[in-house]
Structure formats: structure tokens, C-alpha cells
C-alpha atoms as a PDB file:
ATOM      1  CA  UNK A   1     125.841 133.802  66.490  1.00  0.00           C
ATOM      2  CA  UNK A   2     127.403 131.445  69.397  1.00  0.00           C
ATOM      3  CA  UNK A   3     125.441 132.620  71.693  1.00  0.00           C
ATOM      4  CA  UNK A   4     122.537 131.405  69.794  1.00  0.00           C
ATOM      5  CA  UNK A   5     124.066 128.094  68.936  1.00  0.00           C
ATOM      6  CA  UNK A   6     124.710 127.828  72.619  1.00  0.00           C
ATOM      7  CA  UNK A   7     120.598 128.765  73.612  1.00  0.00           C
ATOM      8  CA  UNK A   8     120.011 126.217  70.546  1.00  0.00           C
ATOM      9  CA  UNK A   9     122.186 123.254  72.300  1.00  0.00           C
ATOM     10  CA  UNK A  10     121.209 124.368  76.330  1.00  0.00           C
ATOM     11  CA  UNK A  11     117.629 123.965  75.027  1.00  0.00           C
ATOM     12  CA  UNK A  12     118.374 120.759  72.848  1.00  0.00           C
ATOM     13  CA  UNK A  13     119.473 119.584  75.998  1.00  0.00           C
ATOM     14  CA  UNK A  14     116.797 120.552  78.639  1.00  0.00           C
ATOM     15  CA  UNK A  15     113.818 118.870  76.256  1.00  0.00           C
ATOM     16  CA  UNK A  16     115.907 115.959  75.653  1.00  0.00           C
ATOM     17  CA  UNK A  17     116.107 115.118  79.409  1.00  0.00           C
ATOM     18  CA  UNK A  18     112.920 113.098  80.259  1.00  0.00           C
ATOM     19  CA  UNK A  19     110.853 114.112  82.735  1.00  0.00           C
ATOM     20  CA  UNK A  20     111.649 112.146  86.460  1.00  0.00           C
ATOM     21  CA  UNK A  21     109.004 110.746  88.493  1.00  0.00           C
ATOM     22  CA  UNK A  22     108.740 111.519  91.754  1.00  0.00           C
ATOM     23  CA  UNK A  23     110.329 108.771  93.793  1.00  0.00           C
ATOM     24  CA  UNK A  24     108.899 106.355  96.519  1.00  0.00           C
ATOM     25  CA  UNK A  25     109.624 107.395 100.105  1.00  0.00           C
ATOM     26  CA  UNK A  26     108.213 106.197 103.157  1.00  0.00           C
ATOM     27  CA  UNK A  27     104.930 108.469 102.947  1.00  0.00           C
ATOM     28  CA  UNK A  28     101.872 106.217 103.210  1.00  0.00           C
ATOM     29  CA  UNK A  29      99.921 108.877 101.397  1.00  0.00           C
ATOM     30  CA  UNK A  30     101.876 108.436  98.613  1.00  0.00           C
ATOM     31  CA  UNK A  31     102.468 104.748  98.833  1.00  0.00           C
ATOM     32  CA  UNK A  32      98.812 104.100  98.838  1.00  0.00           C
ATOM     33  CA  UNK A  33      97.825 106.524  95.916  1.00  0.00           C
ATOM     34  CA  UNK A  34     100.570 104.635  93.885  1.00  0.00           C
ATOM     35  CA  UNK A  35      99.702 101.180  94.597  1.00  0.00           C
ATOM     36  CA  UNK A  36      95.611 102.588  93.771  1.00  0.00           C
ATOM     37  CA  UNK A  37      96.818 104.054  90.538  1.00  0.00           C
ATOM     38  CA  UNK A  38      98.031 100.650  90.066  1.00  0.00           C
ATOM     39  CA  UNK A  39      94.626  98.618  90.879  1.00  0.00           C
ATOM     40  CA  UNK A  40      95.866  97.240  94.296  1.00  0.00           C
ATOM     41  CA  UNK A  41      93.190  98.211  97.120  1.00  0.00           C
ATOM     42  CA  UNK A  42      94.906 100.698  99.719  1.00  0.00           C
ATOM     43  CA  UNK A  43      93.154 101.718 102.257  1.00  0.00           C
ATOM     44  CA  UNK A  44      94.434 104.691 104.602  1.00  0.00           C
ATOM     45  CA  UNK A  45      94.302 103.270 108.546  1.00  0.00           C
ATOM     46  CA  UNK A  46      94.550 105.308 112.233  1.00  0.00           C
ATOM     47  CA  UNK A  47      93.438 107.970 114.230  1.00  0.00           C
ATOM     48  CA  UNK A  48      91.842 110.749 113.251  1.00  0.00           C
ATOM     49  CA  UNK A  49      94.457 113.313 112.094  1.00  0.00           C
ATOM     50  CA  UNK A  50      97.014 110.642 111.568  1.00  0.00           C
ATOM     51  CA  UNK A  51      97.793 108.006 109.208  1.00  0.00           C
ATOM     52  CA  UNK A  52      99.050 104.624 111.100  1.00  0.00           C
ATOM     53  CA  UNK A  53      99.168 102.065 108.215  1.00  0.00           C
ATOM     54  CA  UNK A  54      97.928 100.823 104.979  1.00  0.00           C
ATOM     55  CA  UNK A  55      95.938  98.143 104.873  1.00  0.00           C
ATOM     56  CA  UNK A  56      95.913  96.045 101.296  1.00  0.00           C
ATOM     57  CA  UNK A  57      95.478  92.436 100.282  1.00  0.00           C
ATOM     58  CA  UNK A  58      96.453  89.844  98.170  1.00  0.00           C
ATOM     59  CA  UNK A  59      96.927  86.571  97.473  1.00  0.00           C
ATOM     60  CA  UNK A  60      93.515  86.280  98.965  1.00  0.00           C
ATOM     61  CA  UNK A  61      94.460  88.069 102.153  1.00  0.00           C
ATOM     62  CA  UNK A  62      94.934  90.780 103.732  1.00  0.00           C
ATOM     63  CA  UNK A  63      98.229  92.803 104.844  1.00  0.00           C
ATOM     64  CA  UNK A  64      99.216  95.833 106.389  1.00  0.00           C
ATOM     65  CA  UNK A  65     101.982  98.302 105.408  1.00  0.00           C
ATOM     66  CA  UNK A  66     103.827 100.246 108.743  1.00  0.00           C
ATOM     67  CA  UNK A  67     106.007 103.616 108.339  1.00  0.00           C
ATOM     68  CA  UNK A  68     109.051 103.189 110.331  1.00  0.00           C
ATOM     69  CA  UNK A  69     111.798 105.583 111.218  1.00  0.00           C
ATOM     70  CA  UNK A  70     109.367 108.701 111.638  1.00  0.00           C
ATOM     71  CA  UNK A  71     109.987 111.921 113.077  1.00  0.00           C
ATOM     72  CA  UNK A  72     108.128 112.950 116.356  1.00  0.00           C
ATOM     73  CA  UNK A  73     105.620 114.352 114.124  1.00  0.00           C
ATOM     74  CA  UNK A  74     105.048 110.815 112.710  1.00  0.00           C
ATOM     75  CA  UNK A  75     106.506 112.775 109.294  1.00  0.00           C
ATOM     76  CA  UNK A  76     109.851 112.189 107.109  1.00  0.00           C
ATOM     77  CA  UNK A  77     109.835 108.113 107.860  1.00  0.00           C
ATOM     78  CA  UNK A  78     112.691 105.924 106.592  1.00  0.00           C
ATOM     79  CA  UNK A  79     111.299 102.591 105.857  1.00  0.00           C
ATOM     80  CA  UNK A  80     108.072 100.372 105.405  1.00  0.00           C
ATOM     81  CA  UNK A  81     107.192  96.985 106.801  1.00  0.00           C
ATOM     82  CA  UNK A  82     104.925  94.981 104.789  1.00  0.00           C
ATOM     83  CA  UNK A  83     103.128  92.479 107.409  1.00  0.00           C
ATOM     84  CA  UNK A  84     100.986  89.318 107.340  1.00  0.00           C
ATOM     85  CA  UNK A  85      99.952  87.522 110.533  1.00  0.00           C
ATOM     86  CA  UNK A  86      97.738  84.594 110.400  1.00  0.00           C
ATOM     87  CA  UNK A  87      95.422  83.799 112.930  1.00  0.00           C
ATOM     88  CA  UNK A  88      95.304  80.346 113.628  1.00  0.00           C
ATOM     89  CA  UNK A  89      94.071  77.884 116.287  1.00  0.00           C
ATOM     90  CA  UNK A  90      96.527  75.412 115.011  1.00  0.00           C
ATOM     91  CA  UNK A  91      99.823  77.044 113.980  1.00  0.00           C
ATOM     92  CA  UNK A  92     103.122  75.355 112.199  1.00  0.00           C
ATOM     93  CA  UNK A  93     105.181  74.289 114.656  1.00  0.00           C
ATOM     94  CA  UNK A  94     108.235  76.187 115.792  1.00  0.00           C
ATOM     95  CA  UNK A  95     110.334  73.650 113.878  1.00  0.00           C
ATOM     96  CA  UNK A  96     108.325  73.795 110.682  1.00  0.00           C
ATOM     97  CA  UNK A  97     109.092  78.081 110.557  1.00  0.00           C
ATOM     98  CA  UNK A  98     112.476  77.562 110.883  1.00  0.00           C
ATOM     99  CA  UNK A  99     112.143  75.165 108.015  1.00  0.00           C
ATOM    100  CA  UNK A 100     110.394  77.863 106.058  1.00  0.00           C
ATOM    101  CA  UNK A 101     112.861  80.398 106.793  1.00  0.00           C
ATOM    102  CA  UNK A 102     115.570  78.423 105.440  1.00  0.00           C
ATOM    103  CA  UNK A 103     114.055  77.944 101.959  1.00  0.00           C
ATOM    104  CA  UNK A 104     112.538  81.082 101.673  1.00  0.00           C
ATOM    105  CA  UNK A 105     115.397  83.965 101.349  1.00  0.00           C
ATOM    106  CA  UNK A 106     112.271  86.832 101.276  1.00  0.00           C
ATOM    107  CA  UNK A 107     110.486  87.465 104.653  1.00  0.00           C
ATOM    108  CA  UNK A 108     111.479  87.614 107.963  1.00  0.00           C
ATOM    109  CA  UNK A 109     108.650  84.699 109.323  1.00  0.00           C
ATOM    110  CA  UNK A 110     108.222  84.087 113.423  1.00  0.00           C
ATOM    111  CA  UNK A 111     105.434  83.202 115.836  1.00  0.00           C
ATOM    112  CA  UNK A 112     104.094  86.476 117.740  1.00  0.00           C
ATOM    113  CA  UNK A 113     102.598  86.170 121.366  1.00  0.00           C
ATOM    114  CA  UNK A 114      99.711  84.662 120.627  1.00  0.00           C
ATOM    115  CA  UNK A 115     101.615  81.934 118.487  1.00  0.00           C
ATOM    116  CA  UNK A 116     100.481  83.335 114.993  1.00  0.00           C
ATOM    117  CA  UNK A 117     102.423  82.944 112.136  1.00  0.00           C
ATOM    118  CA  UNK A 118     103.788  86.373 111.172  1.00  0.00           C
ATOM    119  CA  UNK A 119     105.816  87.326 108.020  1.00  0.00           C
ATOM    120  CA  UNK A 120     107.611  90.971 107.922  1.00  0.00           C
ATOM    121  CA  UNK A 121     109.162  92.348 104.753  1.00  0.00           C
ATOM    122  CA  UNK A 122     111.335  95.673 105.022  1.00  0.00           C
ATOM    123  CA  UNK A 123     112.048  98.236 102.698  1.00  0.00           C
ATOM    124  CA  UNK A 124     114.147 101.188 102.985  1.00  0.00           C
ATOM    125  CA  UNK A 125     113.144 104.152 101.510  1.00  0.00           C
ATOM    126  CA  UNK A 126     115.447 107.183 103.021  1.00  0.00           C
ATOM    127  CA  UNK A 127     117.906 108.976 101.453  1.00  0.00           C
ATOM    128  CA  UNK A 128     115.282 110.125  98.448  1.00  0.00           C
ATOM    129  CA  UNK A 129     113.397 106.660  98.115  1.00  0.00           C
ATOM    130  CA  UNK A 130     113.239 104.353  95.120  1.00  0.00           C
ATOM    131  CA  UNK A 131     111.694 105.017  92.150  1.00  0.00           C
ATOM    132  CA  UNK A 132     107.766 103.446  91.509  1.00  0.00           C
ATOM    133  CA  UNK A 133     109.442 100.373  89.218  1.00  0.00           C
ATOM    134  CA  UNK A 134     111.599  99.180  91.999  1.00  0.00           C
ATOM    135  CA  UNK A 135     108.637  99.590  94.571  1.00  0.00           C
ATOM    136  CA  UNK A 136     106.283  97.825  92.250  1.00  0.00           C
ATOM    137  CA  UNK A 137     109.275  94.789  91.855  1.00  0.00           C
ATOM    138  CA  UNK A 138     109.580  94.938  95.973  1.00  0.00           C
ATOM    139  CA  UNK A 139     105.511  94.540  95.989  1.00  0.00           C
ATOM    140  CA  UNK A 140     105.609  91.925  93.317  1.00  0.00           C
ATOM    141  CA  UNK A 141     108.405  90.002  95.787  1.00  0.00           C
ATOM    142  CA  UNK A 142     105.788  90.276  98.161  1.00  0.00           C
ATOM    143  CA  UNK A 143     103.054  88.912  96.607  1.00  0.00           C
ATOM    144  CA  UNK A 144     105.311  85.853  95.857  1.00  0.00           C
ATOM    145  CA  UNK A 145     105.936  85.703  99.624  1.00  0.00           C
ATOM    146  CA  UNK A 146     102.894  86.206 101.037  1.00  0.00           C
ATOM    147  CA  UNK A 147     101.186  83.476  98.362  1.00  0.00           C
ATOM    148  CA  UNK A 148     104.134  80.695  99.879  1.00  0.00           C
ATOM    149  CA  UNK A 149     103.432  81.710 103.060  1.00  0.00           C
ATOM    150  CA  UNK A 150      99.960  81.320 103.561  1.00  0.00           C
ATOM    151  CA  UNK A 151     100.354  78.342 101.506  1.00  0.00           C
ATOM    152  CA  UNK A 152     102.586  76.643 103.633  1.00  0.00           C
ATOM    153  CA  UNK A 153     100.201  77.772 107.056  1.00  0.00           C
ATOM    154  CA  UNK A 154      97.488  76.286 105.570  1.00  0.00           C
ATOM    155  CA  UNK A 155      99.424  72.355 104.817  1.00  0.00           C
ATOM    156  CA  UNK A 156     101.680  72.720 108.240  1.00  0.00           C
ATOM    157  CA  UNK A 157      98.995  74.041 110.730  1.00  0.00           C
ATOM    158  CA  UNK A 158      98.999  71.591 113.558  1.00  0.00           C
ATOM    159  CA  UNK A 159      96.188  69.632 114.503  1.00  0.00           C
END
């Protein structure tokens, strides 16, 4: 009879648990089926045999998404970079970056060699990822940024 109580509560228990999605780790594959499943475009980028980057858009452009942190193997990576860069024949001044920078707490923003404005967002994903819902809240974040920044390229660009 306890023993049956017992088998009644242990399998109580095991339906009652819900079901856990796979989380988010730094595996491009799965990033872009995700963000496809979610009706972002997410297009697989590199060599053939490899996988170098996502490319995706929004806010009516387009950005890339970089595995960092990989093996040797280009396998188990710790962390994403979303990136924007602008090109531009007449980019915000040094001064006017900065500026944005202070305001703007999300993005890492800077001028690359060939003075384009750039804007980098990090994620870390090791130690067993994050789960979709916080991925999808870091995207959202980056749609914000990405929408301010090529907002504010557009009214600072230099003439």
C-alpha cells in the first residue's frame, strides 16, 4: 500500500513538472532557427562547411550576429555580438559618438577604420545559456538600439 502511494506521489510529481525548453547558447544554428520560428529573417553566413555569422535586419537594416569564445573547432562558443556598421561618406563626428554613448546605456558605439559608425551589443551565453524569453528581451533591446542608432547617423552625419 505505501509503496503505491509513493509510485502515486513520484508520478504526481514527474507530470506536474513542466516540460523545459532547451536554452539559448551561443550556437548560430540554433540562434537563427529561433529567431525564424519567431518571424525575424536569419540567414546562415561563411564558408562552406562552416557557419561564420548570422545575418538579420531590422529597423530597416541590416545586422550581423558573431559567435565568440569558440573552440578550435569553431564549436562550444561562449557569447554573441550583435553588430551594425553604417557606411557613410559623412559620419558623426568623434565628439557627437561620445555624446551618444553617454545617453545611450545599450551598445558599445565607435568609429572603425574606415570611420563608420559601428554599434556592438554582447551577450553571454556560457555556462548553459539563457532561456528563449530572455534572448528574445536581449533582441528586443536591440532593436531599440539599433532604431536610435541609425536614427541619430542619419541627423549627425557630417556634411
Amino acid at each position: 500500500m505505501i509503496n503505491r502511494c509513493l509510485a502515486a506521489v513520484a508520478a504526481i510529481c514527474l507530470f506536474a513538472v513542466p516540460a523545459h525548453a532547451k536554452n539559448v547558447t551561443a550556437d548560430l544554428e540554433q540562434i537563427a532557427g529561433i529567431m525564424q520560428k519567431e518571424g525575424y529573417r536569419a540567414l546562415l553566413q561563411g564558408d562552406e562547411g562552416s557557419i561564420s555569422y548570422i545575418q538579420s535586419g531590422t529597423s530597416g537594416v541590416n545586422f550581423s550576429i558573431f559567435a565568440y569564445g569558440c573552440d578550435d573547432a569553431g564549436d562550444n562558443c561562449k557569447t554573441v555580438q550583435f553588430y551594425l556598421g553604417i557606411a557613410t561618406d559623412n559620419p558623426p563626428s568623434l565628439e557627437k559618438m561620445n555624446e551618444f554613448a553617454m545617453k545611450n546605456r545599450w551598445g558599445r558605439v565607435y568609429l572603425d577604420a574606415e570611420q563608420d559608425p559601428c554599434i556592438e551589443m554582447d551577450i553571454d551565453l556560457e555556462d548553459g545559456g539563457i532561456s528563449e524569453e530572455l534572448f528574445f528581451d536581449n533582441l528586443e533591446y536591440w532593436d531599440m538600439v539599433v532604431g536610435n542608432f541609425s536614427d541619430f547617423v542619419r541627423t549627425h552625419e557630417v556634411d
